[in-house]
PDB file of N, CA and C in Angstrom:
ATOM      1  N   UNK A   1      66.848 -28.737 -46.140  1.00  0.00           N
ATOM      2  CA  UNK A   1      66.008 -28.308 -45.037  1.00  0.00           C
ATOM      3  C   UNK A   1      64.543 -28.406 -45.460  1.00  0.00           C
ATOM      4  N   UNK A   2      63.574 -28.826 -44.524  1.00  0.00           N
ATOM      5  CA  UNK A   2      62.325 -28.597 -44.578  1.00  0.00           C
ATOM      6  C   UNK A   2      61.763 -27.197 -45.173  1.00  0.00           C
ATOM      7  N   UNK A   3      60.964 -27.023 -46.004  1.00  0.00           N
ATOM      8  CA  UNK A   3      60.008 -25.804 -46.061  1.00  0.00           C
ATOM      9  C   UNK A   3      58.994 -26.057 -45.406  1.00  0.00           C
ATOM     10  N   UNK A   4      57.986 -27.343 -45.419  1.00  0.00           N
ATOM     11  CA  UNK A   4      56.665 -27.058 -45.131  1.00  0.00           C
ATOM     12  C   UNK A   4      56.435 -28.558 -45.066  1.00  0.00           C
ATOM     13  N   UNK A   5      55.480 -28.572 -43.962  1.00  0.00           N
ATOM     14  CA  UNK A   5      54.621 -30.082 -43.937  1.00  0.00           C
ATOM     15  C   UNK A   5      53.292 -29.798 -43.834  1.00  0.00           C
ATOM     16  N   UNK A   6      52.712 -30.393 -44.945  1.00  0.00           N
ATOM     17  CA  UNK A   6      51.033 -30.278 -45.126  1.00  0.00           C
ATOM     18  C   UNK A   6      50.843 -32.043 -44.576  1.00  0.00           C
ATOM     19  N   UNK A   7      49.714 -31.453 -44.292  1.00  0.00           N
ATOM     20  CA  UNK A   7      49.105 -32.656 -43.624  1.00  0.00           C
ATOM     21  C   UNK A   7      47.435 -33.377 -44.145  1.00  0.00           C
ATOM     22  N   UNK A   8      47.422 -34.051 -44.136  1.00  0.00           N
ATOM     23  CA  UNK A   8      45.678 -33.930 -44.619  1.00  0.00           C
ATOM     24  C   UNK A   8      44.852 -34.898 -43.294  1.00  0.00           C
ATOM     25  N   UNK A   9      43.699 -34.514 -43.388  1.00  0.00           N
ATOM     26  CA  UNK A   9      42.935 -35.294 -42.132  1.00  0.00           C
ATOM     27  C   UNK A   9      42.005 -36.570 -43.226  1.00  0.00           C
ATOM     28  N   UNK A  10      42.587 -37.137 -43.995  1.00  0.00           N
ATOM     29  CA  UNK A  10      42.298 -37.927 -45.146  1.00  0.00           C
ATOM     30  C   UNK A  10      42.896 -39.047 -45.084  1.00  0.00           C
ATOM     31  N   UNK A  11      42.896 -39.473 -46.012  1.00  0.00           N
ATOM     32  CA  UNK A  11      43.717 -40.840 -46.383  1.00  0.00           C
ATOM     33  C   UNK A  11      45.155 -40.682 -46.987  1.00  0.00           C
ATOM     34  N   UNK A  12      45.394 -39.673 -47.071  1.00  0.00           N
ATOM     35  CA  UNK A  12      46.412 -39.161 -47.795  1.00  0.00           C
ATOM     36  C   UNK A  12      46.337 -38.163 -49.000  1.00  0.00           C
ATOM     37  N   UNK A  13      47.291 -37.725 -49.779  1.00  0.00           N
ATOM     38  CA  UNK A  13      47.530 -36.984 -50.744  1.00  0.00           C
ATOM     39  C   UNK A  13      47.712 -38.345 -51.933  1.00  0.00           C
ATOM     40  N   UNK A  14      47.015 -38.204 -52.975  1.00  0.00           N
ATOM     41  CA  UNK A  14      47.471 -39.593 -54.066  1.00  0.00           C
ATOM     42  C   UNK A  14      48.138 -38.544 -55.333  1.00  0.00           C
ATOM     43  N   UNK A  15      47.730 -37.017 -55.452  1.00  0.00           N
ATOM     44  CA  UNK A  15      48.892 -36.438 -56.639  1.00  0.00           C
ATOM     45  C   UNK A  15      48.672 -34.841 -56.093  1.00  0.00           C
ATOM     46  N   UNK A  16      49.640 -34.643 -56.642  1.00  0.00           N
ATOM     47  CA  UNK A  16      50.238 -32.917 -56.435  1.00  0.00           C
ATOM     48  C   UNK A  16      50.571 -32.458 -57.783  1.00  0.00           C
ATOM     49  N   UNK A  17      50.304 -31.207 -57.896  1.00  0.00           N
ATOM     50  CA  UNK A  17      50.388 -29.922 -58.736  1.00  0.00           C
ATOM     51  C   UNK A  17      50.428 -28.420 -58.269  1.00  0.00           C
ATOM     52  N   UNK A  18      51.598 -27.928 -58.811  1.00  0.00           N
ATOM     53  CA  UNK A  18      51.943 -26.747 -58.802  1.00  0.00           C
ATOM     54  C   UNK A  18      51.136 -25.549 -59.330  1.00  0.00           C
ATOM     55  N   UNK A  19      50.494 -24.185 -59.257  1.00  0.00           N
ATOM     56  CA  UNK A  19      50.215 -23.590 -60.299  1.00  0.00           C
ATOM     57  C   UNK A  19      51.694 -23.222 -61.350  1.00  0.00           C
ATOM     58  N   UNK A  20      51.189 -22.813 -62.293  1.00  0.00           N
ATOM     59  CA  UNK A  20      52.150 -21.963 -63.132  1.00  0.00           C
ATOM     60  C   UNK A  20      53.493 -20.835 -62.068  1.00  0.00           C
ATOM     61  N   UNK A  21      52.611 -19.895 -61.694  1.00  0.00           N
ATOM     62  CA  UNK A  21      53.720 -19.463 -60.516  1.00  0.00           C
ATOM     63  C   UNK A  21      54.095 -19.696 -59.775  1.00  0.00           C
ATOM     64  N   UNK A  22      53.725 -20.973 -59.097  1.00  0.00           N
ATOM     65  CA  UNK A  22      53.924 -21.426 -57.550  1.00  0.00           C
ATOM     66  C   UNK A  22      53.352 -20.958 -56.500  1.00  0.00           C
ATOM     67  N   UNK A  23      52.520 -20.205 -56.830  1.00  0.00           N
ATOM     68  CA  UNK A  23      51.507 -19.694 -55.446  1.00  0.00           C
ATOM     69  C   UNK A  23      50.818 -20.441 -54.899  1.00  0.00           C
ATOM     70  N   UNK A  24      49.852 -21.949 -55.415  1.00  0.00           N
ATOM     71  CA  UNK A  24      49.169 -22.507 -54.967  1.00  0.00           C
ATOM     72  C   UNK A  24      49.529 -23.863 -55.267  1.00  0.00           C
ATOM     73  N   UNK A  25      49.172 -24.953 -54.279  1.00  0.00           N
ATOM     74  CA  UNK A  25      49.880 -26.237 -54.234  1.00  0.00           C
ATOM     75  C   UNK A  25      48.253 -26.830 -54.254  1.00  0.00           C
ATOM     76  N   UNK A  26      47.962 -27.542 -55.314  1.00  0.00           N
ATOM     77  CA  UNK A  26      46.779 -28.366 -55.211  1.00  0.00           C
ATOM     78  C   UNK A  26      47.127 -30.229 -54.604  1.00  0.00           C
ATOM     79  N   UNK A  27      46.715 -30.684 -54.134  1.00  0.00           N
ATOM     80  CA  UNK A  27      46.631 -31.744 -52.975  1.00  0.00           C
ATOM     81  C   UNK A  27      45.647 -32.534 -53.719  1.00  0.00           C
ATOM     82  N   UNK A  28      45.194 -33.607 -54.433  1.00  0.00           N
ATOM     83  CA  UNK A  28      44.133 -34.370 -54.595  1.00  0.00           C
ATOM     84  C   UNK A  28      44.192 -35.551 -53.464  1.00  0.00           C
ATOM     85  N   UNK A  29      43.016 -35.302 -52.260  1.00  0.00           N
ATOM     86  CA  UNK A  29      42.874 -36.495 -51.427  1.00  0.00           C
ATOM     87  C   UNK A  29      41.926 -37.633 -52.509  1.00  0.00           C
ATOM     88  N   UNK A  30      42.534 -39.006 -51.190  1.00  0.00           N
ATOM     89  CA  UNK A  30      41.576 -40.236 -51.828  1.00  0.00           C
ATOM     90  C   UNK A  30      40.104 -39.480 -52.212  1.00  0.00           C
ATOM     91  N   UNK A  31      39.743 -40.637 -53.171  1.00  0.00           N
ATOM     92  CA  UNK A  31      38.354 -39.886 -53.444  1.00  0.00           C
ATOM     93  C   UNK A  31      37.731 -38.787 -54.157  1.00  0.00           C
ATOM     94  N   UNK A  32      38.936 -38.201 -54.619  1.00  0.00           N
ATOM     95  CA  UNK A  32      38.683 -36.963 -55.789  1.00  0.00           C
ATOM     96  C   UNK A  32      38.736 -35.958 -54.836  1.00  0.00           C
ATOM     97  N   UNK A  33      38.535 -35.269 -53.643  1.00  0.00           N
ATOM     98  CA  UNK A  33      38.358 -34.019 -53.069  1.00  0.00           C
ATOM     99  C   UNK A  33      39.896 -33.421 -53.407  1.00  0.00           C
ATOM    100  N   UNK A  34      39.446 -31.873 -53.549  1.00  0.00           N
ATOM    101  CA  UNK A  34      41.071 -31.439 -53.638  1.00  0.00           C
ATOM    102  C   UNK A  34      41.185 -30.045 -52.676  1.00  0.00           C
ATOM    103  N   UNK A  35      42.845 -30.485 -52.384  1.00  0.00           N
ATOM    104  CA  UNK A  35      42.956 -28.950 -51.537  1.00  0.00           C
ATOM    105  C   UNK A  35      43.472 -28.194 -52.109  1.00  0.00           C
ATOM    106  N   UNK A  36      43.435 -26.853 -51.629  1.00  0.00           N
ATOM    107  CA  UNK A  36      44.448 -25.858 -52.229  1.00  0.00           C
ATOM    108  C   UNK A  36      45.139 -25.195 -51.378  1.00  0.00           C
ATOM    109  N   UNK A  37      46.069 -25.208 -51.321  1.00  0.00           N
ATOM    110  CA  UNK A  37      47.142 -25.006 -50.511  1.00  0.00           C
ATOM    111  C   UNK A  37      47.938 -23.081 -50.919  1.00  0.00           C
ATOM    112  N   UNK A  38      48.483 -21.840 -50.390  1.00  0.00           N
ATOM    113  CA  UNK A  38      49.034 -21.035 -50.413  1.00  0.00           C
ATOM    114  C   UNK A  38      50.443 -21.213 -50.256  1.00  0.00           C
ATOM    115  N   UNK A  39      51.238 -21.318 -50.847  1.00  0.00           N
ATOM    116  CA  UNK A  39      52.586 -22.027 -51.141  1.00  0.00           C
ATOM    117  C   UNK A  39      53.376 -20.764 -49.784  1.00  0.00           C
ATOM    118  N   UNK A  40      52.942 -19.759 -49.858  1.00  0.00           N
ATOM    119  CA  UNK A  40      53.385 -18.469 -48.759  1.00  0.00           C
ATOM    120  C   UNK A  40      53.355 -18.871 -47.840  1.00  0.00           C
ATOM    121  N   UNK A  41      52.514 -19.740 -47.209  1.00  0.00           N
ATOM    122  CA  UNK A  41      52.352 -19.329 -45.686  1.00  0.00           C
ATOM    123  C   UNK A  41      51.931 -20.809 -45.813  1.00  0.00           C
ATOM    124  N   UNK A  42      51.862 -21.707 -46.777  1.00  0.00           N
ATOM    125  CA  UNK A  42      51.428 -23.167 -46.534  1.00  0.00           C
ATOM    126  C   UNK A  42      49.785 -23.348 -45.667  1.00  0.00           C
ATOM    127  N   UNK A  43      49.066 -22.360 -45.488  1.00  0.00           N
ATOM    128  CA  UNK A  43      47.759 -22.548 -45.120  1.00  0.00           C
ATOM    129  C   UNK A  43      46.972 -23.157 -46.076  1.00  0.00           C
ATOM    130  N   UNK A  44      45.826 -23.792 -45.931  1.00  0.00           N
ATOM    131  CA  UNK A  44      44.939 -24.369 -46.971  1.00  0.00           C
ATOM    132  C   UNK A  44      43.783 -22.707 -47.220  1.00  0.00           C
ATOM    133  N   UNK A  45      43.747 -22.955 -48.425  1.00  0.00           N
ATOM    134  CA  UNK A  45      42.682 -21.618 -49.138  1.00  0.00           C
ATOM    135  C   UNK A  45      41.539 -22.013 -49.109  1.00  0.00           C
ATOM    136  N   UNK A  46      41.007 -23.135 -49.990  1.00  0.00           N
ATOM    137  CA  UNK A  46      40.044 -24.089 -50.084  1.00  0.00           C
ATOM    138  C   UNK A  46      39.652 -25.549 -50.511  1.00  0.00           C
ATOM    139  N   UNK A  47      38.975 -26.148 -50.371  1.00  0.00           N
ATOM    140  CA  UNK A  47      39.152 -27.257 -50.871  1.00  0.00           C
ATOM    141  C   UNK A  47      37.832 -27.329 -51.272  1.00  0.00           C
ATOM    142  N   UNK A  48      37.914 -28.565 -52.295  1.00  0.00           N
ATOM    143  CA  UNK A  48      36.953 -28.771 -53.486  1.00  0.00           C
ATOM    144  C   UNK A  48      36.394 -30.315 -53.425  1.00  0.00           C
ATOM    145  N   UNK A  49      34.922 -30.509 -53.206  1.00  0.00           N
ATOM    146  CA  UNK A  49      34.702 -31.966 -53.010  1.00  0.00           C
ATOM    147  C   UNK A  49      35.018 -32.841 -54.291  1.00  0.00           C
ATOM    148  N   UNK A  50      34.987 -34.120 -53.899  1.00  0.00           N
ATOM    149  CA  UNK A  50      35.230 -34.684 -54.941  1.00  0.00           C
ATOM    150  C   UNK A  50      33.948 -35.063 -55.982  1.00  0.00           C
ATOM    151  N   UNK A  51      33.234 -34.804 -55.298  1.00  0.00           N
ATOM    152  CA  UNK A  51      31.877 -35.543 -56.473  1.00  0.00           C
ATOM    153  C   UNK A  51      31.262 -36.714 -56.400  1.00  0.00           C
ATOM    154  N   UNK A  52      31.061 -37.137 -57.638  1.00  0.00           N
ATOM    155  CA  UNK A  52      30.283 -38.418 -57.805  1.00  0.00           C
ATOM    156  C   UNK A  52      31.718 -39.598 -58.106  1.00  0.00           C
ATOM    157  N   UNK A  53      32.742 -39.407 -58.389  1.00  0.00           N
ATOM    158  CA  UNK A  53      33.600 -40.612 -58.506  1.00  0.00           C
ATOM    159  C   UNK A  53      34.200 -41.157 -56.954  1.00  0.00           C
ATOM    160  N   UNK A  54      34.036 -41.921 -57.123  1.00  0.00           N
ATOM    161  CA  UNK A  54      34.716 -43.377 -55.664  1.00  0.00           C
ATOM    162  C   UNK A  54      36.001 -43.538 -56.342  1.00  0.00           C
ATOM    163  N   UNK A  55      36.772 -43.160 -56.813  1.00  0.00           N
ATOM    164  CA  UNK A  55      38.457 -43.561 -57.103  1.00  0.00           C
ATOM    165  C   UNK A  55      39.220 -42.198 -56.696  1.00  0.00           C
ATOM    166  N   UNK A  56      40.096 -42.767 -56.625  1.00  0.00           N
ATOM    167  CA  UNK A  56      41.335 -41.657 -56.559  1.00  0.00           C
ATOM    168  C   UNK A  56      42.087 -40.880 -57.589  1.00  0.00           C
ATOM    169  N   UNK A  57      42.460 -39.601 -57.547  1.00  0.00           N
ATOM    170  CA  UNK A  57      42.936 -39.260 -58.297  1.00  0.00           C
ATOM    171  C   UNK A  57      43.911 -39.609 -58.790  1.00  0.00           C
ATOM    172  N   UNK A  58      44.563 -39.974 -59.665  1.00  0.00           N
ATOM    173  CA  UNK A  58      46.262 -40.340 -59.997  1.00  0.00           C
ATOM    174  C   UNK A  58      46.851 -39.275 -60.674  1.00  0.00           C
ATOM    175  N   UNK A  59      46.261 -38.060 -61.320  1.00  0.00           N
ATOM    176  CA  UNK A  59      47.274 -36.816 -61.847  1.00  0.00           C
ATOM    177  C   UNK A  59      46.389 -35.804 -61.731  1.00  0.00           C
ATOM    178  N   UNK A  60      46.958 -34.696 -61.529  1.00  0.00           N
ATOM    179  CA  UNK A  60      46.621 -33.645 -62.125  1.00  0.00           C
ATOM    180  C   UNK A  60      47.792 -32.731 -62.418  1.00  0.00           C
ATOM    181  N   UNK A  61      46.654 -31.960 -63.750  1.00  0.00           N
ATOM    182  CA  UNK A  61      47.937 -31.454 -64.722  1.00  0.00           C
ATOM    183  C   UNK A  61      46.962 -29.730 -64.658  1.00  0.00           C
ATOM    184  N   UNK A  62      48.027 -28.947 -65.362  1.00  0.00           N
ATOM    185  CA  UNK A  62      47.127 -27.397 -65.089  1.00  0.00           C
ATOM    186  C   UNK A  62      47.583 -26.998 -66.923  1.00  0.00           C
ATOM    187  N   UNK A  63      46.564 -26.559 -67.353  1.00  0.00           N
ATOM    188  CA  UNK A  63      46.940 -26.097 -69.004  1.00  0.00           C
ATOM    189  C   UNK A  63      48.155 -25.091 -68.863  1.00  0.00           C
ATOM    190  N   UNK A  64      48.579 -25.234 -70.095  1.00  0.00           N
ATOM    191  CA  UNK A  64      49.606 -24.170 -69.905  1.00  0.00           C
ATOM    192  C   UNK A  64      50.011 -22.917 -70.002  1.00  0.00           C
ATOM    193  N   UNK A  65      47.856 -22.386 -70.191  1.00  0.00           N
ATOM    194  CA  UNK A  65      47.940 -21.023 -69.732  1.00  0.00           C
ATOM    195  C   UNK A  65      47.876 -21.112 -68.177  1.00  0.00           C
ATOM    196  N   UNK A  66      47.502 -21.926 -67.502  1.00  0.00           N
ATOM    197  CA  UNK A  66      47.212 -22.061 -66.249  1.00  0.00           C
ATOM    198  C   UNK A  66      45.793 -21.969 -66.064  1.00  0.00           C
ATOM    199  N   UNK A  67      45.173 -21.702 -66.652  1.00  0.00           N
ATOM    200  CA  UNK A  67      43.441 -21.516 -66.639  1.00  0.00           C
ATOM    201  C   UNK A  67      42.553 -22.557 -66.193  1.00  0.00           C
ATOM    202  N   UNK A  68      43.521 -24.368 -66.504  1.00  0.00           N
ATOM    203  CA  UNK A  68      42.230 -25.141 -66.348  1.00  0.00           C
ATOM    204  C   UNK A  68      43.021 -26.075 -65.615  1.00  0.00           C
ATOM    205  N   UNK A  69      42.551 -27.035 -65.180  1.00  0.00           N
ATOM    206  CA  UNK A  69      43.150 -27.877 -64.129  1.00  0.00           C
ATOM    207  C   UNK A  69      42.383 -29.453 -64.655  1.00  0.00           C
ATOM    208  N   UNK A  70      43.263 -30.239 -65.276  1.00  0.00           N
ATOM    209  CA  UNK A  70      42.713 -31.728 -65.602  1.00  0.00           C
ATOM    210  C   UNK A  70      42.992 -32.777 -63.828  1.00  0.00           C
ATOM    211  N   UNK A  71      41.912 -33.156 -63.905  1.00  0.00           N
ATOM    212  CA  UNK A  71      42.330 -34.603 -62.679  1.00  0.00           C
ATOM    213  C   UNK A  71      42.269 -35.549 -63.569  1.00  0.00           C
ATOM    214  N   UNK A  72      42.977 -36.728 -63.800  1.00  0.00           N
ATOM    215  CA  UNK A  72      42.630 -37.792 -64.262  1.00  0.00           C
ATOM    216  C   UNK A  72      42.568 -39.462 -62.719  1.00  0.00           C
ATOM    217  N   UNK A  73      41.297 -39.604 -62.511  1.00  0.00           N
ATOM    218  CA  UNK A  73      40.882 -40.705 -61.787  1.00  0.00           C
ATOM    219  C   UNK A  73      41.808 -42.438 -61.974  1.00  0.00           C
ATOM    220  N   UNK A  74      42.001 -42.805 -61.228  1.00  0.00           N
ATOM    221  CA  UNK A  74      42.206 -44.498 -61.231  1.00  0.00           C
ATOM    222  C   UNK A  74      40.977 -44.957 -61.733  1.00  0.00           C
ATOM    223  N   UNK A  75      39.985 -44.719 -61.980  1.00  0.00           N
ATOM    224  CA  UNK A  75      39.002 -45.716 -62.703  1.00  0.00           C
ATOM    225  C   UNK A  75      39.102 -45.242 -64.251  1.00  0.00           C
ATOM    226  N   UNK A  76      39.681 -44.128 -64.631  1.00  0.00           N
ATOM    227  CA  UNK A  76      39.872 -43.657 -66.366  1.00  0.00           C
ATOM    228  C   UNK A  76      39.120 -42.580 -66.360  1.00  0.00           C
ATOM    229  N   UNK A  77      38.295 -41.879 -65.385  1.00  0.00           N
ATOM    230  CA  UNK A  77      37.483 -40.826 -66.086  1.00  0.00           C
ATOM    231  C   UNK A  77      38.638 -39.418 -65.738  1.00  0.00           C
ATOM    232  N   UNK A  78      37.822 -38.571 -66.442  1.00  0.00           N
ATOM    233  CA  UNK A  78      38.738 -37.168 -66.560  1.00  0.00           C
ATOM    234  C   UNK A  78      37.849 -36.281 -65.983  1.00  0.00           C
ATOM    235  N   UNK A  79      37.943 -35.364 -64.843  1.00  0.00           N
ATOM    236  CA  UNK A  79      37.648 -34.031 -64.339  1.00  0.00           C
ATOM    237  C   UNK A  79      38.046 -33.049 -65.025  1.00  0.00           C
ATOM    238  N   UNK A  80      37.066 -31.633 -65.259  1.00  0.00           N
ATOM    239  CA  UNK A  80      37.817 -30.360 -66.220  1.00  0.00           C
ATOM    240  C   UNK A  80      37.925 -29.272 -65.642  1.00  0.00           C
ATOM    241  N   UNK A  81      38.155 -28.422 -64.400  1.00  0.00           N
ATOM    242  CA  UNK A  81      38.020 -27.199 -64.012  1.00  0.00           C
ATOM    243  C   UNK A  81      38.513 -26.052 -64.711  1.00  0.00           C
ATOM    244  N   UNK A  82      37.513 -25.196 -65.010  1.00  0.00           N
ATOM    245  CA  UNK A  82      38.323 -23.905 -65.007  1.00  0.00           C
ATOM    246  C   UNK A  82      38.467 -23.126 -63.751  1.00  0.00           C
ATOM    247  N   UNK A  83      39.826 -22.900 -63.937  1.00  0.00           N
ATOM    248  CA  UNK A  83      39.975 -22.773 -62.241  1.00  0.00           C
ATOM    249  C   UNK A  83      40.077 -21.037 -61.863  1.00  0.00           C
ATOM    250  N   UNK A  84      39.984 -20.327 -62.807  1.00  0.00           N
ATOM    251  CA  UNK A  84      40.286 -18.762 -62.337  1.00  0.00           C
ATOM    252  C   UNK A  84      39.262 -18.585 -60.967  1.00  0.00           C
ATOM    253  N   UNK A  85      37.723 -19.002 -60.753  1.00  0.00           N
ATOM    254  CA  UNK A  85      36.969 -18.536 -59.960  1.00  0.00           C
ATOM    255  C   UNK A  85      37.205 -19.900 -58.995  1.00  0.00           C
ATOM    256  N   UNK A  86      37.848 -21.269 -59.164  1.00  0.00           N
ATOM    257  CA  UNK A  86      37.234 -21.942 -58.132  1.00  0.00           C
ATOM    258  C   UNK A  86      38.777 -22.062 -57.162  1.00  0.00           C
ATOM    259  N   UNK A  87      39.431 -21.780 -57.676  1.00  0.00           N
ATOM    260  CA  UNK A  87      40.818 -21.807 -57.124  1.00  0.00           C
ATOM    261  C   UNK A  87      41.651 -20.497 -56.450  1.00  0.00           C
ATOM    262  N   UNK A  88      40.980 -19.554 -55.326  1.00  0.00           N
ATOM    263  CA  UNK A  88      41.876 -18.863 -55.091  1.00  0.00           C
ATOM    264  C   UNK A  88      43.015 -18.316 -54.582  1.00  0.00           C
ATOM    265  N   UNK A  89      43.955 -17.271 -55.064  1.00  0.00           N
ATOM    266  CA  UNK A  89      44.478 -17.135 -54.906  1.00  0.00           C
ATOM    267  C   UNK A  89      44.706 -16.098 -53.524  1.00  0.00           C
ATOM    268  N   UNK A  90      46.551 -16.463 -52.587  1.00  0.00           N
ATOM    269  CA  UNK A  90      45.935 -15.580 -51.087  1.00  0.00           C
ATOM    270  C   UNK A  90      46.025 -14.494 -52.265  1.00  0.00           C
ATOM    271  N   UNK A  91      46.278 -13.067 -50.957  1.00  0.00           N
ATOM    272  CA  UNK A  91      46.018 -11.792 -50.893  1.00  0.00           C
ATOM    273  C   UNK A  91      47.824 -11.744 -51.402  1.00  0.00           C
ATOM    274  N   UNK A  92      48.259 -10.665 -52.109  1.00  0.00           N
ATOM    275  CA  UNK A  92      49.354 -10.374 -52.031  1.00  0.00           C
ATOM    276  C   UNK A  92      50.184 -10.247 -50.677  1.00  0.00           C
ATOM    277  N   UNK A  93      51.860 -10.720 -50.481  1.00  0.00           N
ATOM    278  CA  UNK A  93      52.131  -9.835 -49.214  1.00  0.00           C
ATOM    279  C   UNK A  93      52.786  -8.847 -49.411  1.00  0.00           C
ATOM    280  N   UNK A  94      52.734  -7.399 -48.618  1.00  0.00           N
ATOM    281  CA  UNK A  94      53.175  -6.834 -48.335  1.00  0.00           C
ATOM    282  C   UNK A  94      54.703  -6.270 -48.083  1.00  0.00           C
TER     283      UNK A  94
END
């Protein structure tokens, strides 16, 4: 069965990543921008521009404290977030 259909008003999704708990679903659209997705309720939280690179993302990976979030680009360069402040998380539910 279906859980959820995310959609993007983009070119598409080119890689996906989980957090550590599964609360948040990161989305890298063409172009480096990324979403962040609430795995609960499948709403988008925020999204993050892409910057100065013109390629697409092809991975992202999250350390395995969960703290930092690598993109690695189709042209070879590497993005570094630390993500505790840029990535949030929803509200607990109830």
């Amino acid at each position: 069965a279906l859980t959820a259909r995310v959609v993007t008003a983009g070119m598409g999704f080119h890689a996906l990543a989980f957090d550590r708990e599964g609360r948040r679903l990161l989305a890298a659209e063409s172009y480096g921008a990324l979403s962040v997705f609430d795995t609960a309720g499948w709403s988008e939280l925020t999204r993050i521009p892409g910057g100065t690179s013109r390629s697409p993302i092809q991975a992202l990976v999250f350390s395995e404290d969960g703290g930092t979030l690598v993109a690695q680009f189709a042209d070879g360069a590497l993005r570094v977030w630390p993500i505790a402040m840029q990535l949030p998380l929803a509200e607990p539910q109830q």
